[in-house]
C-alpha atoms as a PDB file:
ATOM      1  CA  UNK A   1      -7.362   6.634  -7.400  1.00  0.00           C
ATOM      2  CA  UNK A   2      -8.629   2.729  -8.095  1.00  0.00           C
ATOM      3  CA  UNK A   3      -6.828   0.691 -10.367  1.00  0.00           C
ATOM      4  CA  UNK A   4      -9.171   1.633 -12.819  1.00  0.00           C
ATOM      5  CA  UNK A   5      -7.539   4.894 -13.093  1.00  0.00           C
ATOM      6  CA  UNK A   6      -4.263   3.576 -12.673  1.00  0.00           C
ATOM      7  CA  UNK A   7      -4.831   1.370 -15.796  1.00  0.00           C
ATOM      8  CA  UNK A   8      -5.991   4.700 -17.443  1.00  0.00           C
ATOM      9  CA  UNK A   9      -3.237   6.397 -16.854  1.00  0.00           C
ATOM     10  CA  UNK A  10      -0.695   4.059 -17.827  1.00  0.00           C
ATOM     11  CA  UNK A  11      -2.489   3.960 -21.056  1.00  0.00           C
ATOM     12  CA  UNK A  12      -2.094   7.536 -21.634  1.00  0.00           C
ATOM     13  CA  UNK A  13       1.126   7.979 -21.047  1.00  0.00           C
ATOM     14  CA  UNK A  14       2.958   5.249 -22.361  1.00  0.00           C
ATOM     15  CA  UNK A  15       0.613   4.340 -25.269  1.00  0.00           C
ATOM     16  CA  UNK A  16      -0.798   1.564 -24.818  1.00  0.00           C
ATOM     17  CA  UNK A  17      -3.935  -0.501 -25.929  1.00  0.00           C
ATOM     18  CA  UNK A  18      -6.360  -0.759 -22.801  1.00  0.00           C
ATOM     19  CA  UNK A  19      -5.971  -4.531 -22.679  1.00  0.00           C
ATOM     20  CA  UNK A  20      -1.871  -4.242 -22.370  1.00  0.00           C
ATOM     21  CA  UNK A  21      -2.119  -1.233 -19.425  1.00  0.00           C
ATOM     22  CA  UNK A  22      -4.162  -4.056 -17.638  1.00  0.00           C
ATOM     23  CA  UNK A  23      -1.387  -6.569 -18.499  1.00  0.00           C
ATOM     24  CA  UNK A  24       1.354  -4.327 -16.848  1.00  0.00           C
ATOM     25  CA  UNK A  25      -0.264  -3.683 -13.821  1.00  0.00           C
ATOM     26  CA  UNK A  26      -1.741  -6.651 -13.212  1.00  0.00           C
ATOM     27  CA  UNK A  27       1.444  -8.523 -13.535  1.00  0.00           C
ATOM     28  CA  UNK A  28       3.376  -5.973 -11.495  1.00  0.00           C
ATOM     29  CA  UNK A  29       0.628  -5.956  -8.575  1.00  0.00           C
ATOM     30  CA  UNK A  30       0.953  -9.956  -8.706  1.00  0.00           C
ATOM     31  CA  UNK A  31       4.813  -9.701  -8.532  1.00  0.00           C
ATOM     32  CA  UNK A  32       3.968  -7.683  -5.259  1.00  0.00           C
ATOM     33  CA  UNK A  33       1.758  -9.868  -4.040  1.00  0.00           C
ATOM     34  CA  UNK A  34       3.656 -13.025  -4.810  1.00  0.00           C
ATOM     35  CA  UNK A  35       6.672 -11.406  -2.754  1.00  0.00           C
ATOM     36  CA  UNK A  36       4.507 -10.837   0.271  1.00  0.00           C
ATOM     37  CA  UNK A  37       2.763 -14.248   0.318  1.00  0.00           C
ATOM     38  CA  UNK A  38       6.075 -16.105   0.450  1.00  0.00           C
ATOM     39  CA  UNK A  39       6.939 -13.675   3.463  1.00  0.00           C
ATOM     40  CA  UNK A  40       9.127 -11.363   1.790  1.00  0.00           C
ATOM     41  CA  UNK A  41       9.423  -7.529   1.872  1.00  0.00           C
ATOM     42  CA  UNK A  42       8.831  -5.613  -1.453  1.00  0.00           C
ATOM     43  CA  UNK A  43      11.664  -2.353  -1.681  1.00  0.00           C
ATOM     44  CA  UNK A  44      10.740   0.132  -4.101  1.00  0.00           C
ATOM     45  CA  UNK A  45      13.407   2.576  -4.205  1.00  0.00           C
ATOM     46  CA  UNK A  46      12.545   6.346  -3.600  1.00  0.00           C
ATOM     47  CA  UNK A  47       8.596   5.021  -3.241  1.00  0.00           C
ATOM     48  CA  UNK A  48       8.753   2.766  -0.231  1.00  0.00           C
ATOM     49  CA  UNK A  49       8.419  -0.891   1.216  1.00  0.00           C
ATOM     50  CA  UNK A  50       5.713  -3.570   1.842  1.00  0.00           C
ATOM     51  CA  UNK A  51       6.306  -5.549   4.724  1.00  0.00           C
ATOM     52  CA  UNK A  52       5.107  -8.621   6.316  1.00  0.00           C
ATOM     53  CA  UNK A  53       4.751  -8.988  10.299  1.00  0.00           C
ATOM     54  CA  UNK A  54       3.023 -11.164  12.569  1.00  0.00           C
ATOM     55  CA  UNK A  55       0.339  -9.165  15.658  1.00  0.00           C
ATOM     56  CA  UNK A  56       0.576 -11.019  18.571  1.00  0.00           C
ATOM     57  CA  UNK A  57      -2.822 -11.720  20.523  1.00  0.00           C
ATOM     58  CA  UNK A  58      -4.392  -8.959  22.180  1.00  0.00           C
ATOM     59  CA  UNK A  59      -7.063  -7.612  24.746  1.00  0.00           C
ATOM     60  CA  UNK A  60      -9.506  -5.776  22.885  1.00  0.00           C
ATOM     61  CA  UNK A  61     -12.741  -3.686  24.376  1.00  0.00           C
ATOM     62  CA  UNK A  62     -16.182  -3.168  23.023  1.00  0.00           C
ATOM     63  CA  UNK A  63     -16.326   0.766  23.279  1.00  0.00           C
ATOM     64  CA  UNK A  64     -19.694   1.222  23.461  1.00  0.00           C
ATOM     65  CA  UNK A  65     -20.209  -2.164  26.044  1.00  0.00           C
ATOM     66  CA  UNK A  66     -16.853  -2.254  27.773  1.00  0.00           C
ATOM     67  CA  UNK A  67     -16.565  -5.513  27.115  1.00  0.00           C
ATOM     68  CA  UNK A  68     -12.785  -7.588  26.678  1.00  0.00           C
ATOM     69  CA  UNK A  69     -12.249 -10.047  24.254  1.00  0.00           C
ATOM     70  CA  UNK A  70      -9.124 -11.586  22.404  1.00  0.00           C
ATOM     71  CA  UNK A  71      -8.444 -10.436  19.223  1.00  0.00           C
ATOM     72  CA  UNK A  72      -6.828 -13.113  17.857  1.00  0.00           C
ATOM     73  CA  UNK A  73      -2.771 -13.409  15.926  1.00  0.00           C
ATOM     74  CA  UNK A  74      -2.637 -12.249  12.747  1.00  0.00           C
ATOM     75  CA  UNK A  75      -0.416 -11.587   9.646  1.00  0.00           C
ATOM     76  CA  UNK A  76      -0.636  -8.304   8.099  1.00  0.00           C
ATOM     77  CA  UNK A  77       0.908  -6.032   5.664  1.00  0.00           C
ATOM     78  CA  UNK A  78       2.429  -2.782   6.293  1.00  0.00           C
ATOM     79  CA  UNK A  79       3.615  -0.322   4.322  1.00  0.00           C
ATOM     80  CA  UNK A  80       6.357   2.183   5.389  1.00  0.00           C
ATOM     81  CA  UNK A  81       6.595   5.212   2.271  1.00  0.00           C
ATOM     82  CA  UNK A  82      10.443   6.185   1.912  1.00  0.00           C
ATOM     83  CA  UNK A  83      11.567   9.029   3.280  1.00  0.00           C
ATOM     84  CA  UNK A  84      11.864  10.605   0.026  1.00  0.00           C
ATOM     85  CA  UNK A  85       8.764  10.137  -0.698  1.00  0.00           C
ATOM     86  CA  UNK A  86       7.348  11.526   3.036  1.00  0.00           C
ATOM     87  CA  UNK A  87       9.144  14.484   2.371  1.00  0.00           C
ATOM     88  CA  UNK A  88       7.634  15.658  -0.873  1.00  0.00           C
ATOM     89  CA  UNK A  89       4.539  15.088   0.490  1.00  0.00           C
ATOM     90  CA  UNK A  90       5.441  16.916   3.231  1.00  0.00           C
ATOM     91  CA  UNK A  91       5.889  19.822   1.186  1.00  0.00           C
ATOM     92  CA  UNK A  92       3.428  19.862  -1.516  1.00  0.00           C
ATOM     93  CA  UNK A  93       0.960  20.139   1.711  1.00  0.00           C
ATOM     94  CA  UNK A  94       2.965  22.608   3.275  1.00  0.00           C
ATOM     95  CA  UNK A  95       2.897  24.371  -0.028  1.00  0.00           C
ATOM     96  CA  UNK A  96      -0.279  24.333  -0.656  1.00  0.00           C
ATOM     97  CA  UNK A  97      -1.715  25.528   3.285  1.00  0.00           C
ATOM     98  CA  UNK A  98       0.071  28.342   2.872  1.00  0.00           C
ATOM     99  CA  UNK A  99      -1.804  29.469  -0.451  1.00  0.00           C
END
């Protein structure tokens, strides 16, 4: 799914124009982002939560040339689903390999 669809499907089911799906989750997706740019975490209850953590500087290796070299500090995003969440999934593909 792109956001695209998402915008789609928040059309269909809450009947909306087009141009006000694209409103909603435009505004919610900022809200998100906003959160994580001034370094806080984003808790969605029963979905999961958005975190932001610093990498400290590593060795890396070229795999093909063996080759070290520093990969630099970064910021990143992680997300960590709830455990709600994990365990549906959990089951609808437990559900489903077994026919």
């Amino acid at each position: 799914m792109v956001k695209a669809d998402l915008i789609r499907a928040i059309e269909l089911r809450l009947n909306l124009s087009h141009d006000e799906a694209t409103a909603q989750v435009e505004g919610v997706l900022n809200l998100i982002k906003d959160s994580l740019t001034g370094g806080d975490s984003v808790l969605i209850s029963g979905f999961g939560q958005w975190k932001v953590r610093e990498k400290k500087a590593r060795v890396g290796r070229n795999p093909k040339t063996k080759e070290e070299y520093e990969i630099s500090p970064r910021t990143v995003v992680t997300f960590y689903p709830s455990n709600v969440w994990r365990q549906e999934i959990a089951d609808h593909f437990q559900s489903n390999a077994r026919g």
